[in-house]
N, C-alpha and C. Protein backbone atom coordinates (compact mmCIF):
# COMPACT_ATOMS: atom_id res chain seq x y z
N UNK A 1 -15.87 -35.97 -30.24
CA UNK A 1 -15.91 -35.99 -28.79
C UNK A 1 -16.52 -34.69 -28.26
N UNK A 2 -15.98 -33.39 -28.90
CA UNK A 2 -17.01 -32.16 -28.47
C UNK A 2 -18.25 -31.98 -28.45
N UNK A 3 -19.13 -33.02 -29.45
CA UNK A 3 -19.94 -32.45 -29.67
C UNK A 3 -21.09 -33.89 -28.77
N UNK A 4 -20.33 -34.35 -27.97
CA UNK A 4 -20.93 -35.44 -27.01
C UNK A 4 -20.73 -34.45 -25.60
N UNK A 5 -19.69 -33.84 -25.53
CA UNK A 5 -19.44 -32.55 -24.34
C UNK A 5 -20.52 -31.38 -24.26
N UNK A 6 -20.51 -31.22 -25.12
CA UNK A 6 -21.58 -29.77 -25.62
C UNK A 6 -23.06 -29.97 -24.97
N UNK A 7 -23.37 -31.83 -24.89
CA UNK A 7 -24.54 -31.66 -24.65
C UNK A 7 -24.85 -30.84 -23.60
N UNK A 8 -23.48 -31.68 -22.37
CA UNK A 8 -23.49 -31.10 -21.18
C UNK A 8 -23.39 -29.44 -20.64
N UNK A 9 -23.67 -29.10 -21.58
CA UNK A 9 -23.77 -27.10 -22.00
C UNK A 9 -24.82 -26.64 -22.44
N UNK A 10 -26.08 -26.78 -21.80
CA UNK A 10 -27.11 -26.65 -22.89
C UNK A 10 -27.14 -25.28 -23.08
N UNK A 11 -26.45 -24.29 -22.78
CA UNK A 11 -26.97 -22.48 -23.25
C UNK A 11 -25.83 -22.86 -24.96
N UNK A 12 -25.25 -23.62 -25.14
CA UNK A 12 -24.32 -23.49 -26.25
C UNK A 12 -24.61 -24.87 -26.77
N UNK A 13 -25.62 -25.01 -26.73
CA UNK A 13 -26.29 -26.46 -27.57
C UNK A 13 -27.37 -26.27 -28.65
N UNK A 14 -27.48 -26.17 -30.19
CA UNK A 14 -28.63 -26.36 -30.88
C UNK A 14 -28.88 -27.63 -30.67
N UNK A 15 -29.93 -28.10 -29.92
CA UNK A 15 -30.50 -29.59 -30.10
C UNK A 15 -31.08 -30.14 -31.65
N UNK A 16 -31.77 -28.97 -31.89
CA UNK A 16 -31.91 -29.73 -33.38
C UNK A 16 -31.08 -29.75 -34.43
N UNK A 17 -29.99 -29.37 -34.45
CA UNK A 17 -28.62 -29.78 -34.85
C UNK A 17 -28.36 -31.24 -35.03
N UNK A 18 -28.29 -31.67 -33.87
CA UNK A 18 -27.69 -32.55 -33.20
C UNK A 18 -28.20 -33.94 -33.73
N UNK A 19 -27.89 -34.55 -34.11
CA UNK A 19 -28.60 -35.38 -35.35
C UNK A 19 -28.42 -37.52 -34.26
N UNK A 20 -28.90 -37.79 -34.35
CA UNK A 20 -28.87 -39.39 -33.64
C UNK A 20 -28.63 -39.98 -34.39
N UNK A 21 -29.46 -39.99 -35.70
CA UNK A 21 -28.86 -41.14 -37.03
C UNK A 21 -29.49 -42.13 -36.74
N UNK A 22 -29.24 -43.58 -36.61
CA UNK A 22 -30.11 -44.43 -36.64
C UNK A 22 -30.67 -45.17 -35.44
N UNK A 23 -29.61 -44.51 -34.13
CA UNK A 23 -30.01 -44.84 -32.65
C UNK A 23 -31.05 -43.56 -32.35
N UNK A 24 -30.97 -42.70 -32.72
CA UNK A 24 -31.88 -41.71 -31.78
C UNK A 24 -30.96 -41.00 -31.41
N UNK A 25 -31.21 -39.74 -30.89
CA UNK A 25 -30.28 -38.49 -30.44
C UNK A 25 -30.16 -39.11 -29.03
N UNK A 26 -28.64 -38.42 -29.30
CA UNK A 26 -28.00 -38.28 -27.39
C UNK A 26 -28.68 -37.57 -26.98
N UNK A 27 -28.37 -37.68 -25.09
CA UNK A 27 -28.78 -36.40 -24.38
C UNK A 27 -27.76 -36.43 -23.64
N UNK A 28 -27.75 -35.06 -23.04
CA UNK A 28 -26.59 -35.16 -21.70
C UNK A 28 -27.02 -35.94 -20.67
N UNK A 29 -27.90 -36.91 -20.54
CA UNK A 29 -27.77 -38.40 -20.00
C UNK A 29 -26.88 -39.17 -19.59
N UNK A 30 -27.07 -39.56 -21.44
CA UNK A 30 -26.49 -40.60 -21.84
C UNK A 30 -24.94 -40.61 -21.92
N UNK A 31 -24.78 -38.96 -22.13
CA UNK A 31 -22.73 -38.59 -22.04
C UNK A 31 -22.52 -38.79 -19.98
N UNK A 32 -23.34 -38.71 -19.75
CA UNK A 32 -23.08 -38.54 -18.09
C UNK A 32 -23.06 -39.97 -17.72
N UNK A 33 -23.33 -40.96 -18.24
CA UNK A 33 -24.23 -42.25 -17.97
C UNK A 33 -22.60 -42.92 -18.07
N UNK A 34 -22.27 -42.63 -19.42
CA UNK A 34 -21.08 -43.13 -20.29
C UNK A 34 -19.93 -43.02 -19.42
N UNK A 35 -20.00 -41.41 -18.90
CA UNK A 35 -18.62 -41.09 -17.75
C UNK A 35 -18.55 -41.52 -16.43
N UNK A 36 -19.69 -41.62 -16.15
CA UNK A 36 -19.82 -42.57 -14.86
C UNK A 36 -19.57 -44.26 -15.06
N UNK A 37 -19.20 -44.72 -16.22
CA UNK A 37 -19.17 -46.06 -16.72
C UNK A 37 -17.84 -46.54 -17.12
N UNK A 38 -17.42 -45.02 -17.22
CA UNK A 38 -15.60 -45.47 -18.20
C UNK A 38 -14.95 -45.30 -17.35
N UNK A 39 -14.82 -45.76 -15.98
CA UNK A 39 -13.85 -45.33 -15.09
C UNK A 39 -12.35 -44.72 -15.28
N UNK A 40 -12.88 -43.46 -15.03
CA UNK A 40 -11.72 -42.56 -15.13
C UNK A 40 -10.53 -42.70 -14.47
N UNK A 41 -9.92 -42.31 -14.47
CA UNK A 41 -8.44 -42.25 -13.04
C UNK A 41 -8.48 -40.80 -12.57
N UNK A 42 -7.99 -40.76 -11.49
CA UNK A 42 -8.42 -39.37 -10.74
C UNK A 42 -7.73 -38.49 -11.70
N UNK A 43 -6.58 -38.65 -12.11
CA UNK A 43 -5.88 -38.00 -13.07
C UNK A 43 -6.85 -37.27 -14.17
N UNK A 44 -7.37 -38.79 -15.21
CA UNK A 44 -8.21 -38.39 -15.79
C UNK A 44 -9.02 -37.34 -15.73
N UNK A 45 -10.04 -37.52 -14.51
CA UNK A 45 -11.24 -36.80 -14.08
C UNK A 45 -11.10 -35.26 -13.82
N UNK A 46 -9.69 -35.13 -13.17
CA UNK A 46 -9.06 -33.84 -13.26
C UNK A 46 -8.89 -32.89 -14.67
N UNK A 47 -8.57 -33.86 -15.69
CA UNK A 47 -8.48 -33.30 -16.64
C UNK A 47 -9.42 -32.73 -17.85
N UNK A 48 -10.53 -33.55 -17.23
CA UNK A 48 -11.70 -33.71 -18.25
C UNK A 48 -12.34 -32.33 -17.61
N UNK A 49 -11.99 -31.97 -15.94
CA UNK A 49 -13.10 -31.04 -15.68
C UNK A 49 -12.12 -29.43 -15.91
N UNK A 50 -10.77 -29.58 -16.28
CA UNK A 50 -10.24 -28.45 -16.43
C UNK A 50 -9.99 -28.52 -17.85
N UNK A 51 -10.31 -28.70 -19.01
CA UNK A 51 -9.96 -29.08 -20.73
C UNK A 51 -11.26 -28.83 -20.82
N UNK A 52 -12.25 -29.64 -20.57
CA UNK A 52 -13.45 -30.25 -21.31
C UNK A 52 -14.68 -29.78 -20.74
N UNK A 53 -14.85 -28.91 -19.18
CA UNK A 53 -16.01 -29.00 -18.39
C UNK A 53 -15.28 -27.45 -18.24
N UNK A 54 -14.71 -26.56 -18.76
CA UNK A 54 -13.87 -25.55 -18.20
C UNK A 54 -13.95 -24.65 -16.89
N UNK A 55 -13.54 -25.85 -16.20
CA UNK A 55 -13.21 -25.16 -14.94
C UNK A 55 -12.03 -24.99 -14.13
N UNK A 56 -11.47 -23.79 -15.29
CA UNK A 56 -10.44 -23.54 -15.38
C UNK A 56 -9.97 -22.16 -14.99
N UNK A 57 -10.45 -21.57 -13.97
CA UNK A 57 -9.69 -20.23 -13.72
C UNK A 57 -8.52 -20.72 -12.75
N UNK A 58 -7.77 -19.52 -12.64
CA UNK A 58 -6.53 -19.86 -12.01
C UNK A 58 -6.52 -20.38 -11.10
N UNK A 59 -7.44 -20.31 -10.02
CA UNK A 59 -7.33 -21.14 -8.51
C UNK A 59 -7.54 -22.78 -8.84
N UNK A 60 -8.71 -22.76 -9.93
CA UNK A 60 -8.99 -24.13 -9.90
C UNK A 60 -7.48 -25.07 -10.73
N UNK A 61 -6.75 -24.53 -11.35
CA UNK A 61 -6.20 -24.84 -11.97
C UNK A 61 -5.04 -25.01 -11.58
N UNK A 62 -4.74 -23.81 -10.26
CA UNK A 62 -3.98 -24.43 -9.10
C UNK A 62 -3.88 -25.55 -8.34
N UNK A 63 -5.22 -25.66 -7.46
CA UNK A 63 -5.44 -26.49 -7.63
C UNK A 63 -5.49 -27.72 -7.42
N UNK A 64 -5.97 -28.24 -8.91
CA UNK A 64 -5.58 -29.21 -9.74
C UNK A 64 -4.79 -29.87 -9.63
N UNK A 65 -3.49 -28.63 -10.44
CA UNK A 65 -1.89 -29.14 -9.87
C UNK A 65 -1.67 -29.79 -9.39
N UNK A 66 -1.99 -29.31 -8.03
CA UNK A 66 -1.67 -29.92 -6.74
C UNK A 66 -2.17 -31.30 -6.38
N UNK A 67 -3.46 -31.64 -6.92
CA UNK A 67 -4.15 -32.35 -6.76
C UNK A 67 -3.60 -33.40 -7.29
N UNK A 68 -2.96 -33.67 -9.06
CA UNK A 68 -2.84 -33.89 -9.70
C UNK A 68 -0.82 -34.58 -9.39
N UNK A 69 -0.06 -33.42 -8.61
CA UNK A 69 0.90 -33.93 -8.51
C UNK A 69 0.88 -34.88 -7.32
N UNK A 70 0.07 -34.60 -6.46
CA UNK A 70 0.04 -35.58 -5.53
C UNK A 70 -0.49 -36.97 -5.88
N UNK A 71 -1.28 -37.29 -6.94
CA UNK A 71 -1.19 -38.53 -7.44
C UNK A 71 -0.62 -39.22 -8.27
N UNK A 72 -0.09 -38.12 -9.30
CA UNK A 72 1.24 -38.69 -9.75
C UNK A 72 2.48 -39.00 -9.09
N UNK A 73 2.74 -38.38 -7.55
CA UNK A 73 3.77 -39.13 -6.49
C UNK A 73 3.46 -40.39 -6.12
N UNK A 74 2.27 -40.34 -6.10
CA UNK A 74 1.59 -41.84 -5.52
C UNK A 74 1.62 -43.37 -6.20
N UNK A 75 1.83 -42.71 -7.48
CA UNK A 75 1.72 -43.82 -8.55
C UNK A 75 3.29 -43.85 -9.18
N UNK A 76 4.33 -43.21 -8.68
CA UNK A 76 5.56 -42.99 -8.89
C UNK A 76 6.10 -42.12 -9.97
N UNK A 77 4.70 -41.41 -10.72
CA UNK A 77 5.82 -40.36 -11.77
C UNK A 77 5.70 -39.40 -11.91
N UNK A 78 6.22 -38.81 -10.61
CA UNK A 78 6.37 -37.71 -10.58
C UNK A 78 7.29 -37.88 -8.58
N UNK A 79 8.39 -36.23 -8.83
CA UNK A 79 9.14 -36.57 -7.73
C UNK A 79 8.23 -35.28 -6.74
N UNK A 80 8.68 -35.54 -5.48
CA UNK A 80 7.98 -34.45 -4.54
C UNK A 80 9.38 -33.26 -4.34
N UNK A 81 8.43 -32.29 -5.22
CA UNK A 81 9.68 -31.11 -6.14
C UNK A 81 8.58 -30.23 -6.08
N UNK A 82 9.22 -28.93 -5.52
CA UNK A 82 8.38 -27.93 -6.59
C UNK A 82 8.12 -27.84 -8.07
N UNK A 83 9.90 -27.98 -8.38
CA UNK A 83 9.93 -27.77 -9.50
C UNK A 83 8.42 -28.90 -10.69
N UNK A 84 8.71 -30.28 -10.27
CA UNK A 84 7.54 -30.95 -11.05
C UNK A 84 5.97 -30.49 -10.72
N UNK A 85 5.91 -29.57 -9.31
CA UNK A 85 4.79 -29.03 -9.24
C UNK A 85 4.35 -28.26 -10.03
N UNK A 86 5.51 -27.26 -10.21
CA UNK A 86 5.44 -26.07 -10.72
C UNK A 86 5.16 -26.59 -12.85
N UNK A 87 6.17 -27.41 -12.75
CA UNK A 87 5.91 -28.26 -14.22
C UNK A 87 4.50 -28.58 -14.76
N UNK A 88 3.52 -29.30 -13.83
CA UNK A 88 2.65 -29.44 -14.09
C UNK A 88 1.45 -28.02 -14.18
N UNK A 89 1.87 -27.38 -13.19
CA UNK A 89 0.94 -26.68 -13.12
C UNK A 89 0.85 -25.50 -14.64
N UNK A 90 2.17 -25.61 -14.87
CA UNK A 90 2.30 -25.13 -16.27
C UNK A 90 1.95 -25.44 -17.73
N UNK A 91 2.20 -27.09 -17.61
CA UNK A 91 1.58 -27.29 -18.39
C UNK A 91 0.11 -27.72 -18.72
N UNK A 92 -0.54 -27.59 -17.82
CA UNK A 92 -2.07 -27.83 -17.09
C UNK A 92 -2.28 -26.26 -17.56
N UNK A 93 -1.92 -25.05 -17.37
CA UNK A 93 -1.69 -23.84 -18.05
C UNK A 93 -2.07 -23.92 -19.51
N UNK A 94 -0.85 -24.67 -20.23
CA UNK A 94 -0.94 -24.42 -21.46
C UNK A 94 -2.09 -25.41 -22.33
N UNK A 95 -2.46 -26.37 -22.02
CA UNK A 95 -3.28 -27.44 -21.94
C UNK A 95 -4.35 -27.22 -22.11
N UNK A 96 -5.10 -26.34 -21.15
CA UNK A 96 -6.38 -25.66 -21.02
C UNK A 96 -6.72 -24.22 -21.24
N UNK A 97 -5.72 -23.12 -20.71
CA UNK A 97 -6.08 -22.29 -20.20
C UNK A 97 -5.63 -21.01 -21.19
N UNK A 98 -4.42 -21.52 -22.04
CA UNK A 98 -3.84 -20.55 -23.36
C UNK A 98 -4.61 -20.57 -24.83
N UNK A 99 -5.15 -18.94 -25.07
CA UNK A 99 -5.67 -19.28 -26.43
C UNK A 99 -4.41 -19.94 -27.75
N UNK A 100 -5.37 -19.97 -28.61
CA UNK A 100 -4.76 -20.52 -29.81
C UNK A 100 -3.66 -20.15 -30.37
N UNK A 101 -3.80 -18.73 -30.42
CA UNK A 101 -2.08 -18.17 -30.89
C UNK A 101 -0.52 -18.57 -30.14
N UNK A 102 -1.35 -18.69 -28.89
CA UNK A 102 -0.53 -18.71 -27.93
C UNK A 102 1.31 -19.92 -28.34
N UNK A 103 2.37 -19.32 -28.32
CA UNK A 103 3.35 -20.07 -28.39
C UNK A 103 4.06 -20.92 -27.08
N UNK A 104 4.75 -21.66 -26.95
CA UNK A 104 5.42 -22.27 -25.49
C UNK A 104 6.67 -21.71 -25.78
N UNK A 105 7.04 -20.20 -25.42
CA UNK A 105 8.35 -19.74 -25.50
C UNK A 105 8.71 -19.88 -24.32
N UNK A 106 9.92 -20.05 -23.77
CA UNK A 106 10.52 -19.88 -22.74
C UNK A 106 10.50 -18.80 -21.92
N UNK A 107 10.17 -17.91 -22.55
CA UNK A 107 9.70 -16.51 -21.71
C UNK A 107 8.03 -16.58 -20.96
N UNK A 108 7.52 -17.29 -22.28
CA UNK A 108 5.87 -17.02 -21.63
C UNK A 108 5.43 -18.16 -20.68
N UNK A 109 6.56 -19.32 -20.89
CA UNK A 109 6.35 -20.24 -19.66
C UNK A 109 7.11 -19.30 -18.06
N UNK A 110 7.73 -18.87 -18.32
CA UNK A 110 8.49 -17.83 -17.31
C UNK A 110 7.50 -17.29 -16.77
N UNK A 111 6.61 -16.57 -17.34
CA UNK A 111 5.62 -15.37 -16.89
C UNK A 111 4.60 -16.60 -16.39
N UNK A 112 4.40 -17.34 -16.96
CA UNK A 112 2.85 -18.58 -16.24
C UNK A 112 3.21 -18.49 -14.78
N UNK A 113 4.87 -19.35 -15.29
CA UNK A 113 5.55 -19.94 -13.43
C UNK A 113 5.38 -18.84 -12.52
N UNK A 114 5.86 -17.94 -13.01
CA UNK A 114 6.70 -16.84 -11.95
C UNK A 114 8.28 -17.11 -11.95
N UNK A 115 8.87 -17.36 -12.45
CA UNK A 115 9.79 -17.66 -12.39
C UNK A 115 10.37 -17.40 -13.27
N UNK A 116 11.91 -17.47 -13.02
CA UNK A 116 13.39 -16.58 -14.43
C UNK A 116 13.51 -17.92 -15.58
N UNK A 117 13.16 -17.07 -16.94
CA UNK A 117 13.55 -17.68 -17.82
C UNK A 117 14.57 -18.69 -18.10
N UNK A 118 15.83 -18.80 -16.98
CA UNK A 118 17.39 -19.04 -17.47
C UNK A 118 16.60 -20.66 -16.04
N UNK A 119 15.65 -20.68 -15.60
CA UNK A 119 15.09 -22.11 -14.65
C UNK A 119 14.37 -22.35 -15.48
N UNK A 120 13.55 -21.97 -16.52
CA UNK A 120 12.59 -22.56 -17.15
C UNK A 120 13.29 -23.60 -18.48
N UNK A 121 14.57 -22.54 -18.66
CA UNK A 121 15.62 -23.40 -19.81
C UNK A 121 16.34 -24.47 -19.32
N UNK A 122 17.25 -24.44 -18.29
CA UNK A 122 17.79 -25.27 -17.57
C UNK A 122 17.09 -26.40 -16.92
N UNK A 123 16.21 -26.07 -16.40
CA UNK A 123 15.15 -26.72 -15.45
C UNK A 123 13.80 -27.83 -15.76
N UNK A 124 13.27 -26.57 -15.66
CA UNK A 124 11.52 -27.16 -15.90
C UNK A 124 11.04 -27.30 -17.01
N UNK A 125 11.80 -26.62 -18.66
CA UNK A 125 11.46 -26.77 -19.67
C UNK A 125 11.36 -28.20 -20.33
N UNK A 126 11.86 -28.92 -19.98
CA UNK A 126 11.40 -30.30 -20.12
C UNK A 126 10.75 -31.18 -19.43
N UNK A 127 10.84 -30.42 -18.33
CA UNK A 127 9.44 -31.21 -17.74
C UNK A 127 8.00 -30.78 -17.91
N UNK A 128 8.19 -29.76 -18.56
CA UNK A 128 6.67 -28.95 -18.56
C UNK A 128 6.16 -30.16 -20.08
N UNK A 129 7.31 -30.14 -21.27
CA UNK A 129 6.90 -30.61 -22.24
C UNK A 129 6.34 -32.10 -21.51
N UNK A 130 6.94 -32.82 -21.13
CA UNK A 130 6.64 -34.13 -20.54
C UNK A 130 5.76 -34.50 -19.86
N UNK A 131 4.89 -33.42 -18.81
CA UNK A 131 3.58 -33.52 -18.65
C UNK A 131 2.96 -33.10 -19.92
N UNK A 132 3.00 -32.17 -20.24
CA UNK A 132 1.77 -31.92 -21.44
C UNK A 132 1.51 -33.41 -22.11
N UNK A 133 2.82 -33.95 -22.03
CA UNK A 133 2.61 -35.21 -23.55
C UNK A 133 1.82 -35.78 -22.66
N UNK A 134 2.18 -36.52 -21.62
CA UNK A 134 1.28 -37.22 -20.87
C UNK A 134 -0.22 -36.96 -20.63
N UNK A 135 -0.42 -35.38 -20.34
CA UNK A 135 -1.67 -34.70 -20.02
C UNK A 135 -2.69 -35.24 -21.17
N UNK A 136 -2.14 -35.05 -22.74
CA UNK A 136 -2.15 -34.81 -23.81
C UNK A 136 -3.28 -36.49 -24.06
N UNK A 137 -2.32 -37.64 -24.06
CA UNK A 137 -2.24 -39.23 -23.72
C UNK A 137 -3.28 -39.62 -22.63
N UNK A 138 -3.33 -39.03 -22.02
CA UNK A 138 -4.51 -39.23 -20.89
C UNK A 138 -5.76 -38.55 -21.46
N UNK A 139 -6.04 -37.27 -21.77
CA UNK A 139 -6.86 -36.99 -22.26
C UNK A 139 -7.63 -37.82 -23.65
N UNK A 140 -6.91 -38.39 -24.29
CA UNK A 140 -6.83 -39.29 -25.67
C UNK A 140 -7.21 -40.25 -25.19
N UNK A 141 -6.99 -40.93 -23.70
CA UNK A 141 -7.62 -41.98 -23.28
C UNK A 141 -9.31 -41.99 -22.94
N UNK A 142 -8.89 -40.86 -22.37
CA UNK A 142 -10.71 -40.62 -21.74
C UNK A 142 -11.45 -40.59 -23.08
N UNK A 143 -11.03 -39.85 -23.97
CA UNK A 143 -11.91 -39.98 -25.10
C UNK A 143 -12.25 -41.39 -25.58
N UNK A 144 -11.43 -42.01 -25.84
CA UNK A 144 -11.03 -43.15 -25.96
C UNK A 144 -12.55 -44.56 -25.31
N UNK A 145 -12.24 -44.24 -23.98
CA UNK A 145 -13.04 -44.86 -22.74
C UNK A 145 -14.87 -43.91 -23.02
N UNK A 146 -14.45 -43.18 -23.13
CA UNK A 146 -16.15 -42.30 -23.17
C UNK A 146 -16.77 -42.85 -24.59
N UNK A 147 -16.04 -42.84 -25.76
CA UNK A 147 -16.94 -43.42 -27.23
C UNK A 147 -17.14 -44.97 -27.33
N UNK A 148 -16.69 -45.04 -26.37
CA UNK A 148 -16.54 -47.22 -25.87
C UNK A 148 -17.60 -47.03 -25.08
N UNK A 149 -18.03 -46.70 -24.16
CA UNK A 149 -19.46 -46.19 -23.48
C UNK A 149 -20.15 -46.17 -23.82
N UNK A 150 -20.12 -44.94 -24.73
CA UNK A 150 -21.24 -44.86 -25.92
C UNK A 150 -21.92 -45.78 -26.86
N UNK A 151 -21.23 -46.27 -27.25
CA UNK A 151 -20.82 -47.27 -28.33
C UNK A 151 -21.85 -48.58 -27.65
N UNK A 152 -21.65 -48.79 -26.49
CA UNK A 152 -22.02 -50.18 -25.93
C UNK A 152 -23.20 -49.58 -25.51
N UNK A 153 -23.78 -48.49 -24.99
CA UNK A 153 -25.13 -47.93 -24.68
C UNK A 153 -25.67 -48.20 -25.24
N UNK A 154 -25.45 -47.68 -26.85
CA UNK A 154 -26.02 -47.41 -28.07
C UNK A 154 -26.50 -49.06 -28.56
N UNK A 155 -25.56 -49.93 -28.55
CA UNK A 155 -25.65 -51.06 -29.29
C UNK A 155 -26.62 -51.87 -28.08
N UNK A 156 -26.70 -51.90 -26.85
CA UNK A 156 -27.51 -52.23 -26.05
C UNK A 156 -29.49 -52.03 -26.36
């Protein structure tokens, strides 16, 4: 799936790398063609452009959040809470925006939120896990929906 993303990056693209095989090489076209075809859910689309398109500094990722919890109220899962705001926006945090080493301690979700460790344990620490899974599941979908795109381009 990255390396159908990448097209859309051309300063971090070897094209002649990039091998087609027996259809012919992609272009960032044909990945754009595909995403405009796999109808996303706004959810989705949110996620693809803060994970996958990284546009991810803190405001955008704010946000997002926001963006993001307001349609999960809409569709019923999610309650109108800070706290599930604050949930998401955390794990939309860890999702995108934390390098690799990075652990989900209860302290360093503390420092994301702003908020005291002893709310992140009690509180939001399970809801943060519970978006991620979801975040996680949605993202797995789009992939999912984008190589089905492809797939039918290609065989077209």
């Amino acid at each position: 799936m990255e390396k159908y993303f990448r097209l859309l990056s051309p300063k971090t693209t070897n094209f002649d790398a990039i091998g087609g095989g027996s259809h012919g090489a992609l272009t960032a076209q044909d990945v754009c063609v595909a995403m405009s075809y796999a109808k996303l859910t706004t959810v989705q689309v949110h996620l693809v452009e803060l994970c996958v398109l990284n546009r991810n500094s803190l405001d955008q990722v704010k946000a997002a959040a926001q963006l993001i919890h307001s349609e999960l109220i809409r569709m019923k899962q999610a309650e109108m809470s800070t706290e599930h705001e604050l949930s998401i926006f955390v794990a939309l945090v860890e999702l995108c925006k934390v390098p690799a080493g990075y652990s989900p301690s209860e302290r360093n979700r503390a420092i994301i939120a702003g908020v005291s460790r002893m709310q992140i344990q009690r509180k939001l620490g399970l809801m943060i896990n519970t978006f991620k899974t979801e975040f996680k599941a949605e993202l797995d979908t789009v992939e999912w929906k984008i190589k089905d795109q492809l797939n039918k381009s290609i065989q077209s």
